[in-house]
N, C-alpha and C. Protein backbone atom coordinates (compact mmCIF):
# COMPACT_ATOMS: atom_id res chain seq x y z
N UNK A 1 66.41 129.14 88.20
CA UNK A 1 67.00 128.41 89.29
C UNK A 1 68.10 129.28 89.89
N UNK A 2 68.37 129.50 90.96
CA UNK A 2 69.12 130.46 91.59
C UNK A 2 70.44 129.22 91.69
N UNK A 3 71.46 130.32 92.35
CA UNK A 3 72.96 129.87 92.35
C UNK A 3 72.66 128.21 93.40
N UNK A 4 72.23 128.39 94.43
CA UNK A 4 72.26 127.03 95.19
C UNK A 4 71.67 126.05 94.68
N UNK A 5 70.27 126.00 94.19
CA UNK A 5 69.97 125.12 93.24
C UNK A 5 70.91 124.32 92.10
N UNK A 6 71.57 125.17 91.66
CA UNK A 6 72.34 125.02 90.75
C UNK A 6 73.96 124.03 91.03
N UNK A 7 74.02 124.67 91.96
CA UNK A 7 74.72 124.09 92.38
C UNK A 7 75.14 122.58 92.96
N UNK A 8 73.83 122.45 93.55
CA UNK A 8 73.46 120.99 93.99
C UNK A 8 73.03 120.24 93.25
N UNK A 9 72.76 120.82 91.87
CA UNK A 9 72.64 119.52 90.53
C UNK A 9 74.25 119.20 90.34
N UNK A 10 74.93 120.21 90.28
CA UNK A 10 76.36 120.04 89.77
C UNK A 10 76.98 118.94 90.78
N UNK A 11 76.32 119.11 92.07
CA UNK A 11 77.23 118.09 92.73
C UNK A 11 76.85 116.97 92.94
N UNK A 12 74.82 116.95 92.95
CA UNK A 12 74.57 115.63 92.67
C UNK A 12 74.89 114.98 91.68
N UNK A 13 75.17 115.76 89.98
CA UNK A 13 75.15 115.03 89.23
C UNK A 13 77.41 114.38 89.51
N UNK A 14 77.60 115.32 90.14
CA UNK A 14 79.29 114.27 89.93
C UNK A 14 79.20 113.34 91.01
N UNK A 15 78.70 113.38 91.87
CA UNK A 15 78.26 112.04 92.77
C UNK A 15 77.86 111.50 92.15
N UNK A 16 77.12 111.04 91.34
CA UNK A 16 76.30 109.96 90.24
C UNK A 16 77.26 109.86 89.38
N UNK A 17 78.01 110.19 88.64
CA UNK A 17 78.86 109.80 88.11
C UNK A 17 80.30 109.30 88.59
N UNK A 18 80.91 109.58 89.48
CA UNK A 18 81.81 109.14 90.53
C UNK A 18 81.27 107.82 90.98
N UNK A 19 80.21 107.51 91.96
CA UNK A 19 79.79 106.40 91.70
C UNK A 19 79.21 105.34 90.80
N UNK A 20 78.72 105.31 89.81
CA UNK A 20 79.10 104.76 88.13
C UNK A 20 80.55 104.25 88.00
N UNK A 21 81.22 105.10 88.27
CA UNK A 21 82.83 104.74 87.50
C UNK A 21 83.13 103.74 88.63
N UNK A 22 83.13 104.40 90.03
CA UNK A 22 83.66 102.90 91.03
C UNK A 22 82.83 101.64 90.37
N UNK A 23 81.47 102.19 90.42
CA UNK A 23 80.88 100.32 90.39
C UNK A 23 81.29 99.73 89.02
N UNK A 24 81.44 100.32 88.26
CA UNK A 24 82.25 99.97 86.80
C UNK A 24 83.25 99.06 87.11
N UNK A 25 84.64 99.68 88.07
CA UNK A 25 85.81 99.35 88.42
C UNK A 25 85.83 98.07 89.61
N UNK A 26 85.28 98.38 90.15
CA UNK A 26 85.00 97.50 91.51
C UNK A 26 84.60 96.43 91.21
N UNK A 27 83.43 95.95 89.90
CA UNK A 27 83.02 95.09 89.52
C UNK A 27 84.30 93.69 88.53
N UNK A 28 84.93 94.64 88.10
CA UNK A 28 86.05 93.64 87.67
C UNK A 28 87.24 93.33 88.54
N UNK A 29 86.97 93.57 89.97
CA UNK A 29 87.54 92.74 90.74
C UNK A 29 87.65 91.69 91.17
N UNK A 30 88.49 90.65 90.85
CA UNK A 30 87.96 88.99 91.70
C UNK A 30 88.32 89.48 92.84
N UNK A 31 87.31 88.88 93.79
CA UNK A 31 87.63 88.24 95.15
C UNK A 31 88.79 87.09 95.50
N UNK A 32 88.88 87.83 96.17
CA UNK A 32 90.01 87.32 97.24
C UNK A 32 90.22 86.03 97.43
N UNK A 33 89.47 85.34 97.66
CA UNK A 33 89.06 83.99 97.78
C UNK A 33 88.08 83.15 96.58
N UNK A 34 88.72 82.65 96.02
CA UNK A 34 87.30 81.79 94.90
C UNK A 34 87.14 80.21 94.83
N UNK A 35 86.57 79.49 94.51
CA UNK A 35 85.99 78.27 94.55
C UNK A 35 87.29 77.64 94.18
N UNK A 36 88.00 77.74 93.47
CA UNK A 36 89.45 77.03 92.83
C UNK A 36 90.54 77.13 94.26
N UNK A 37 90.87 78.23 94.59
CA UNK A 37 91.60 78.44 95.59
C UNK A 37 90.86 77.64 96.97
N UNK A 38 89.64 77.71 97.24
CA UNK A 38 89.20 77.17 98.75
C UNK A 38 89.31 75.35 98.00
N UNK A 39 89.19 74.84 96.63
CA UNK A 39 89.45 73.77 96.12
C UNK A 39 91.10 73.49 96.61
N UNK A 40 92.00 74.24 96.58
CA UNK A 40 93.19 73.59 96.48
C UNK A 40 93.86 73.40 97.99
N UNK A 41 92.84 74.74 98.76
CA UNK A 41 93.19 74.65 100.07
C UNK A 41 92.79 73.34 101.05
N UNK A 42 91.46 73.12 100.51
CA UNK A 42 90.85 71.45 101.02
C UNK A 42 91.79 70.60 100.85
N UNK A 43 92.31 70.69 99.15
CA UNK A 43 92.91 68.94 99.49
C UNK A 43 94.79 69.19 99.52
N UNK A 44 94.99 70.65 100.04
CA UNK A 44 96.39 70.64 100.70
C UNK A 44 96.18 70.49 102.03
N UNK A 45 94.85 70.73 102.78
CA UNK A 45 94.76 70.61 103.95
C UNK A 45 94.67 69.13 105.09
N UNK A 46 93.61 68.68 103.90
CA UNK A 46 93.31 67.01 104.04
C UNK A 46 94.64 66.24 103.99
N UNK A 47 95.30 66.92 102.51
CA UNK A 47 96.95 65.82 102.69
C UNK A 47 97.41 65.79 103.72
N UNK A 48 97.73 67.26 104.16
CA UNK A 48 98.68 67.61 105.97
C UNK A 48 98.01 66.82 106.71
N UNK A 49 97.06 67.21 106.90
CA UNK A 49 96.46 65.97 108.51
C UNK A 49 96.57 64.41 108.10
N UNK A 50 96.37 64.04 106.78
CA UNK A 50 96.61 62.50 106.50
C UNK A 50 98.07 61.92 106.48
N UNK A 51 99.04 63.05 106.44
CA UNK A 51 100.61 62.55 106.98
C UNK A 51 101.15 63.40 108.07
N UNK A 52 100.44 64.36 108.63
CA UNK A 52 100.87 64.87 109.44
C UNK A 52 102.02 65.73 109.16
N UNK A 53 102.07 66.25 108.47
CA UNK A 53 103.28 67.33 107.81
C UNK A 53 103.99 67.76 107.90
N UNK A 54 103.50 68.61 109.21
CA UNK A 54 103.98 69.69 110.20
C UNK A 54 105.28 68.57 111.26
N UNK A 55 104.71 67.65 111.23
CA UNK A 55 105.85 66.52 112.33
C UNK A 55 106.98 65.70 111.15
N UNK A 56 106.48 65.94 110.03
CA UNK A 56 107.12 64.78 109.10
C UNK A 56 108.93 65.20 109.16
N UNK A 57 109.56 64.23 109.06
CA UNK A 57 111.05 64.85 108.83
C UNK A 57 111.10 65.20 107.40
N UNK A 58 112.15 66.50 107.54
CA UNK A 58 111.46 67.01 105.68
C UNK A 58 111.11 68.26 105.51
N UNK A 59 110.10 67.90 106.12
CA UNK A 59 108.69 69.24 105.84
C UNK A 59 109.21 70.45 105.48
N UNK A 60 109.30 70.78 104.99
CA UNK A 60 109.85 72.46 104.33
C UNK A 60 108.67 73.42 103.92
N UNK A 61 107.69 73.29 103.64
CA UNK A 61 106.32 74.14 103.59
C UNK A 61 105.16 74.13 102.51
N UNK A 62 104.51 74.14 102.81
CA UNK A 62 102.84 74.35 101.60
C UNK A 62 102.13 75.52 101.44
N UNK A 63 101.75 75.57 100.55
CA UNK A 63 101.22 76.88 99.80
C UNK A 63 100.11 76.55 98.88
N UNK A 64 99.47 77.99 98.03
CA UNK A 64 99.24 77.99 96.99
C UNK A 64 99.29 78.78 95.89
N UNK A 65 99.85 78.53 94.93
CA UNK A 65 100.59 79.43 93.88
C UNK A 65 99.33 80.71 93.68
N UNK A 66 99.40 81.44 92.78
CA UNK A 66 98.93 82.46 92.18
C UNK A 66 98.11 81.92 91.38
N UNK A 67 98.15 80.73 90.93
CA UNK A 67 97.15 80.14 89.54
C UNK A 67 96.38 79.25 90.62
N UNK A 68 96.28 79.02 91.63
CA UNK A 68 95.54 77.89 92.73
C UNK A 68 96.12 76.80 92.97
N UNK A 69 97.19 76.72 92.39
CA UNK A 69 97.67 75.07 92.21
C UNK A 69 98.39 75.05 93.89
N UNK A 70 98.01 73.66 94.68
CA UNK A 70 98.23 73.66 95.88
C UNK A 70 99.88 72.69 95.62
N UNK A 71 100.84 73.23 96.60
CA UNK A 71 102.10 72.99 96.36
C UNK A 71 102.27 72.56 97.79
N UNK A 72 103.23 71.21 98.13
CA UNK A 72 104.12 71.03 99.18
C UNK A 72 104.84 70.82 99.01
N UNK A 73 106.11 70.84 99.73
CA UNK A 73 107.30 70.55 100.18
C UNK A 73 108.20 70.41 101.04
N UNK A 74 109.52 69.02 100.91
CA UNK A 74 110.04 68.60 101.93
C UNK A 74 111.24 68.57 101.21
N UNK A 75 112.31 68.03 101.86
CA UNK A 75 113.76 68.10 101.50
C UNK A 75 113.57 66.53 101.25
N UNK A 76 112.93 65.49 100.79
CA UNK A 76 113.27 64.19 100.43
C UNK A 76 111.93 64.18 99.46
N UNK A 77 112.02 62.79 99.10
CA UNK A 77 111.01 62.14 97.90
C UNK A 77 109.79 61.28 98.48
N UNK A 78 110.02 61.22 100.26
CA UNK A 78 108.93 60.19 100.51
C UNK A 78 107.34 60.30 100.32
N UNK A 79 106.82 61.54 100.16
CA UNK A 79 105.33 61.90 100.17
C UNK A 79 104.98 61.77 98.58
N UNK A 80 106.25 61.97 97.66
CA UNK A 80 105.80 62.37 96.87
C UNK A 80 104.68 62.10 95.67
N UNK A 81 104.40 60.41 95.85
CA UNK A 81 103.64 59.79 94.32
C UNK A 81 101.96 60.65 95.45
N UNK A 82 102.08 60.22 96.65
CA UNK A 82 100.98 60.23 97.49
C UNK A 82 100.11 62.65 97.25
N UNK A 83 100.98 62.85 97.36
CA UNK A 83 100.69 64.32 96.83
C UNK A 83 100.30 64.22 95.13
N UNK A 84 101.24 63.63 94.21
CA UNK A 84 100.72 64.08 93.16
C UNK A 84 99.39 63.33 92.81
N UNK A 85 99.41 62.29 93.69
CA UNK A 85 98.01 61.69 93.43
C UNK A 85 96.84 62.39 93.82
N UNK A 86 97.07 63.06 94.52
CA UNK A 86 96.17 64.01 94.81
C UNK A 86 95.67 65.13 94.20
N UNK A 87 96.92 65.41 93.19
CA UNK A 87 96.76 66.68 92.50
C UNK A 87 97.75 67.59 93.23
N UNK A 88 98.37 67.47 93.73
CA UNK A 88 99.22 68.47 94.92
C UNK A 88 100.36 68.69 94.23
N UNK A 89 100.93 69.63 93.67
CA UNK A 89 102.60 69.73 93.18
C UNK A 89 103.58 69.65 94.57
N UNK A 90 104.60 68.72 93.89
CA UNK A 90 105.32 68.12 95.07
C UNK A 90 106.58 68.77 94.91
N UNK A 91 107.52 69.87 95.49
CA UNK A 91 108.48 70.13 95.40
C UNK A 91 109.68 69.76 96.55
N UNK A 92 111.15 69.60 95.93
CA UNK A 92 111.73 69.68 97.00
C UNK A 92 113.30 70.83 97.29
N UNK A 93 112.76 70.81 98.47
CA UNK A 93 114.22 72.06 99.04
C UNK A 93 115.19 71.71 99.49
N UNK A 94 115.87 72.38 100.07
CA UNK A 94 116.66 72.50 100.74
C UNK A 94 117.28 72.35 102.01
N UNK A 95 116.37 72.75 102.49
CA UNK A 95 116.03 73.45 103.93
C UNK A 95 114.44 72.86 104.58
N UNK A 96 114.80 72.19 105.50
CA UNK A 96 113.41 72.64 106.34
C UNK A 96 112.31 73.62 107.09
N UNK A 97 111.53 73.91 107.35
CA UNK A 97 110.43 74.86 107.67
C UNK A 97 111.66 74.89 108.90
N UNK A 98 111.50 74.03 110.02
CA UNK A 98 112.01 73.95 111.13
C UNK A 98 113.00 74.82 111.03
N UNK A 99 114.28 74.55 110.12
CA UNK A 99 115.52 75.17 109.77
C UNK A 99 115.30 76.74 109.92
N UNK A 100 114.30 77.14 109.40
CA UNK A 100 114.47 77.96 108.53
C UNK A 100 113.84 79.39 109.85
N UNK A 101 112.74 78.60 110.76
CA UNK A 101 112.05 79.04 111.60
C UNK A 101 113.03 79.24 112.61
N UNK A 102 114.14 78.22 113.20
CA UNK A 102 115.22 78.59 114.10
C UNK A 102 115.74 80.08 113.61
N UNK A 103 116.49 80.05 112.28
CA UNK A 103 117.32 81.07 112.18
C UNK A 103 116.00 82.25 112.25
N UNK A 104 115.02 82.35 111.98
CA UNK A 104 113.99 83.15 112.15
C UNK A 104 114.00 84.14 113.49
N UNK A 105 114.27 83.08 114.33
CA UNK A 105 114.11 83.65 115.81
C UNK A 105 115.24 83.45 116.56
N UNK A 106 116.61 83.47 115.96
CA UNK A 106 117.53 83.62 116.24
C UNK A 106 118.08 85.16 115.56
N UNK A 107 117.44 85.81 114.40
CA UNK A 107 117.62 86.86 114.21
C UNK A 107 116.93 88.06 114.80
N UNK A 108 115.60 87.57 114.84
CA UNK A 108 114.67 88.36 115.46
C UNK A 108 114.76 88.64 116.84
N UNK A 109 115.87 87.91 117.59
CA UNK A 109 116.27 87.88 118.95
C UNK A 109 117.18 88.64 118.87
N UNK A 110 118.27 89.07 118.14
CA UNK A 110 119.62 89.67 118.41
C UNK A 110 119.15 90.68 118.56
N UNK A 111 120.37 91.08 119.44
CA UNK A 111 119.88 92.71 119.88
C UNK A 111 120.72 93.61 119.33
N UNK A 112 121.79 93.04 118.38
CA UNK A 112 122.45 93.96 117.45
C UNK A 112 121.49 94.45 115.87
N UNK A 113 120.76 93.87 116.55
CA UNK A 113 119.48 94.41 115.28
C UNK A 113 118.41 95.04 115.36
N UNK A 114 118.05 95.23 116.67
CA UNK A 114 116.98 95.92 117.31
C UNK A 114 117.25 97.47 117.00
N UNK A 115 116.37 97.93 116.33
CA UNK A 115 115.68 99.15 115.64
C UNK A 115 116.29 99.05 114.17
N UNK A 116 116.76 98.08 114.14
CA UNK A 116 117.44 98.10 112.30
C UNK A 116 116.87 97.34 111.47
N UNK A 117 115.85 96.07 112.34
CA UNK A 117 114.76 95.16 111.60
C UNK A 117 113.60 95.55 111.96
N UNK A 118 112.24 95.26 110.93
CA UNK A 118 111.51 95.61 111.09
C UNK A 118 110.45 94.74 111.25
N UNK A 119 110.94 93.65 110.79
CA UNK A 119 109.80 92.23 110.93
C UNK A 119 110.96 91.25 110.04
N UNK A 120 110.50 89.70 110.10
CA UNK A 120 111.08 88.51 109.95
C UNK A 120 109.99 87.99 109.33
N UNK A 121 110.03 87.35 108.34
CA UNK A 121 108.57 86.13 108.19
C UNK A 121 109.75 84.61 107.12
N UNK A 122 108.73 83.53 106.96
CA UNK A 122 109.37 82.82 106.49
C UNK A 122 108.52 82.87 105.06
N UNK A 123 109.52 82.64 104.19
CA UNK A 123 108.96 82.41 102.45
C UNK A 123 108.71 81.09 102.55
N UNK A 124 107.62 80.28 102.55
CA UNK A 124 107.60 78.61 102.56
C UNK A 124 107.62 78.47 100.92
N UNK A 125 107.05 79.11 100.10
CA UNK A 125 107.53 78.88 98.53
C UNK A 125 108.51 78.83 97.94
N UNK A 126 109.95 80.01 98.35
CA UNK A 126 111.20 80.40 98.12
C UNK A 126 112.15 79.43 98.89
N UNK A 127 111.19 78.79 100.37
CA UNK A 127 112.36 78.29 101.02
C UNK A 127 113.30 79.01 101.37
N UNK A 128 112.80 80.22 101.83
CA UNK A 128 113.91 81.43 101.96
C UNK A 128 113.10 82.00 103.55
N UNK A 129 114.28 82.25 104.16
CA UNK A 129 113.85 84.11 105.38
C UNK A 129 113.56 85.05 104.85
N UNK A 130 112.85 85.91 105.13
CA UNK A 130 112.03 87.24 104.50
C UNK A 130 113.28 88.35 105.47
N UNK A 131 113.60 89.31 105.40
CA UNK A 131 114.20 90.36 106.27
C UNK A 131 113.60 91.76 105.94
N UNK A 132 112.78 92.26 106.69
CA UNK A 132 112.27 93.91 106.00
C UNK A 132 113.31 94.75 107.29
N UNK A 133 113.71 95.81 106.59
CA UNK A 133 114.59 97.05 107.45
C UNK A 133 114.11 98.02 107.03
N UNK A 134 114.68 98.64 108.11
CA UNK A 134 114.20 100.30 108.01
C UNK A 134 115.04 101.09 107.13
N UNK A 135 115.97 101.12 107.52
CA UNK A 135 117.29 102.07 106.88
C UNK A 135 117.62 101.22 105.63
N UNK A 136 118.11 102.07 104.49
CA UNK A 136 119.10 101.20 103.52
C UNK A 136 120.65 101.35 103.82
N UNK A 137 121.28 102.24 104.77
CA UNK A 137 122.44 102.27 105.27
C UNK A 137 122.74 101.58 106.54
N UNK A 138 121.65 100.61 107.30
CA UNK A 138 121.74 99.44 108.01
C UNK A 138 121.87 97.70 107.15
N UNK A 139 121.63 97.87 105.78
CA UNK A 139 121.98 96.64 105.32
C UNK A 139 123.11 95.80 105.86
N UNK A 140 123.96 96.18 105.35
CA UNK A 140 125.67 95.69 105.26
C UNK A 140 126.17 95.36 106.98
N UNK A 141 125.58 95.54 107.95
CA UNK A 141 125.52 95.46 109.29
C UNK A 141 124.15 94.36 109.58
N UNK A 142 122.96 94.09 108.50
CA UNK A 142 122.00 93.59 109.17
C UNK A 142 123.06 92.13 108.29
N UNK A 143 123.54 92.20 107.23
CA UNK A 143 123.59 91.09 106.47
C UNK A 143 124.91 90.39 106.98
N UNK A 144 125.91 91.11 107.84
CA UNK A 144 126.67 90.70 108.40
C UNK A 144 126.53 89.65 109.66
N UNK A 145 125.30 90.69 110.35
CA UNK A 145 124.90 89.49 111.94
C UNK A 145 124.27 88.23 111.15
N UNK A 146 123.70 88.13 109.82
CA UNK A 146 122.60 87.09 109.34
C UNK A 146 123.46 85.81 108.94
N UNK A 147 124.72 86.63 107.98
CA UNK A 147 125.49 85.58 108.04
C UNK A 147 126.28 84.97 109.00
N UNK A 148 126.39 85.12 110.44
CA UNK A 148 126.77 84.65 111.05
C UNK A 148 126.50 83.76 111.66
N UNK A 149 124.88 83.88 111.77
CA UNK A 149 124.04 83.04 112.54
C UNK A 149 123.48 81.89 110.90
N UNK A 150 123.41 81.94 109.55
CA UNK A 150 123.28 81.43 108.79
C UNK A 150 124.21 80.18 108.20
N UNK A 151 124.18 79.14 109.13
CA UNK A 151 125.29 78.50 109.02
C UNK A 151 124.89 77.08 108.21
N UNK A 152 123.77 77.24 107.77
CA UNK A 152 123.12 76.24 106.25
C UNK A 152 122.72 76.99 105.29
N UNK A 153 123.12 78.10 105.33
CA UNK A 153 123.36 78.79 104.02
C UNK A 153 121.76 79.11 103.22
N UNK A 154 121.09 78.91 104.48
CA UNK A 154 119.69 79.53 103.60
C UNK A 154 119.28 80.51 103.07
N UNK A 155 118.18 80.53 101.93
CA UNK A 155 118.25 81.73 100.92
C UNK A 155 117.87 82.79 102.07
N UNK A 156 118.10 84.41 101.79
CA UNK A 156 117.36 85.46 103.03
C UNK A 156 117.09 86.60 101.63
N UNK A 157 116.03 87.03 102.09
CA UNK A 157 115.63 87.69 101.03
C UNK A 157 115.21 89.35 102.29
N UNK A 158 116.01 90.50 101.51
CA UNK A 158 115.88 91.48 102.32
C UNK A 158 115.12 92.46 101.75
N UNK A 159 113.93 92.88 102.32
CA UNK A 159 113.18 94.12 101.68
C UNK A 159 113.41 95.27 102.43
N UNK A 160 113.50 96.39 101.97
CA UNK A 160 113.89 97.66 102.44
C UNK A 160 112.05 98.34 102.53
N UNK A 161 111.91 98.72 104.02
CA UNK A 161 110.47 99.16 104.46
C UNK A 161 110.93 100.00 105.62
N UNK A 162 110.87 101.02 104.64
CA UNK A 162 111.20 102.00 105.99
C UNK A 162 110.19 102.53 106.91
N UNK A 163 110.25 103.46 107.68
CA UNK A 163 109.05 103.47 108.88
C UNK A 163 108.35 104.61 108.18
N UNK A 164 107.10 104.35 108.35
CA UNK A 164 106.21 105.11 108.07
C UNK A 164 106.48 106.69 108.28
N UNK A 165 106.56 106.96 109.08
CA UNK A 165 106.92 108.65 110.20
C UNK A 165 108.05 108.84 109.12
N UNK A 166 109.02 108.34 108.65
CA UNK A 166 110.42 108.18 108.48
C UNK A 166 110.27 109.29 106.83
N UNK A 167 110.73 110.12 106.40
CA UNK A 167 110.95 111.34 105.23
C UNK A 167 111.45 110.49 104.68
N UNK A 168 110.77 109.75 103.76
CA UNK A 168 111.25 109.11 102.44
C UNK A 168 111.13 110.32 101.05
N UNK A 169 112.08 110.43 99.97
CA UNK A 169 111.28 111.90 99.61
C UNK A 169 111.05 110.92 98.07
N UNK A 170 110.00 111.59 97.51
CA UNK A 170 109.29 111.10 96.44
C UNK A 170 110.01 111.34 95.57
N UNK A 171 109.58 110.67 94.11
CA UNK A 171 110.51 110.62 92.81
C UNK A 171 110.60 112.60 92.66
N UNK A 172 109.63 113.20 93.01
CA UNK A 172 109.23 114.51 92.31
C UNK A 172 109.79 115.45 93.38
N UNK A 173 110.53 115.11 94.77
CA UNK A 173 111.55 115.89 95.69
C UNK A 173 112.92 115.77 95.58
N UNK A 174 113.64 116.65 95.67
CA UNK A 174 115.34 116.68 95.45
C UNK A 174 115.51 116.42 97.45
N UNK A 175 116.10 115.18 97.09
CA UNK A 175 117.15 114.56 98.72
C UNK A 175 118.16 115.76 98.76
N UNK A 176 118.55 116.18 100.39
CA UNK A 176 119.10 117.39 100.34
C UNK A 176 120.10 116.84 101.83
């Protein structure tokens, strides 16, 4: 067998083995979505439209945990025998969705923050504001405008995400 021959066993055979190992790996992946989870999403979904949720005074947010278990919550006790009858874990906060969505877009509006935030989202589990930034030497300036406009004291949870383009240097580079 000459050199090219030879060669193209060597590479068919690590293609055949390269693929082996993915389907090995790939196979003990759950999906994304499974029968338990689209279960908990039905009857958190059915509850919302049967009290209307989203309008209820209260409403602070619904989810579903990591184990499937479908969770709502409001800042009072009125839904509550009606959720667990359902199977629904009934929690309560603090804060309303509403609340929580104002200061949302009252931060995301300032313009003393523009290029120093990077996105806003709301935690409906934490009952908290999400804050991602670019810089870690814009904190202490982002957390200053937040508390100002934070005048119910809701939780804000800040992740540091800097910009992609942006020379972050790896554990294995010396910062210079």
């Amino acid at each position: 067998m000459n050199t090219k021959g030879k060669l193209l066993v060597i590479i068919s055979a690590v293609a055949t083995i390269l693929c082996v190992f993915y389907l090995t790996i790939s196979s003990t992946v759950q999906p994304i979505g499974n029968e338990n989870n689209a279960h908990a999403s039905a009857i958190l979904t059915s509850f919302m439209q049967s009290i209307d949720a989203e309008n209820c005074e209260g409403y602070s947010g619904a989810w579903i945990d990591d184990n499937d278990k479908a969770h709502i919550a409001f800042t009072n006790l009125d839904y509550k025998e009606q959720a667990e009858r359902k199977g629904i874990v009934y929690d309560v906060f603090s804060h309303t969705f509403t609340e929580i969505v104002k200061l949302q877009d009252e931060v995301s509006n300032d313009p003393r923050l523009e290029g120093k935030v990077n996105g806003t989202s709301v935690s409906e589990s934490e009952n908290a504001l999400e804050i991602d930034y670019y810089r870690k030497s814009d904190l202490k300036s982002i957390e200053s405008v937040v508390a100002d406009k934070n005048k119910k004291q809701i939780k804000i949870k800040y992740n540091y995400k800097p910009e992609p383009n942006q020379n972050v240097p790896s554990k294995y580079e010396v910062k210079r």
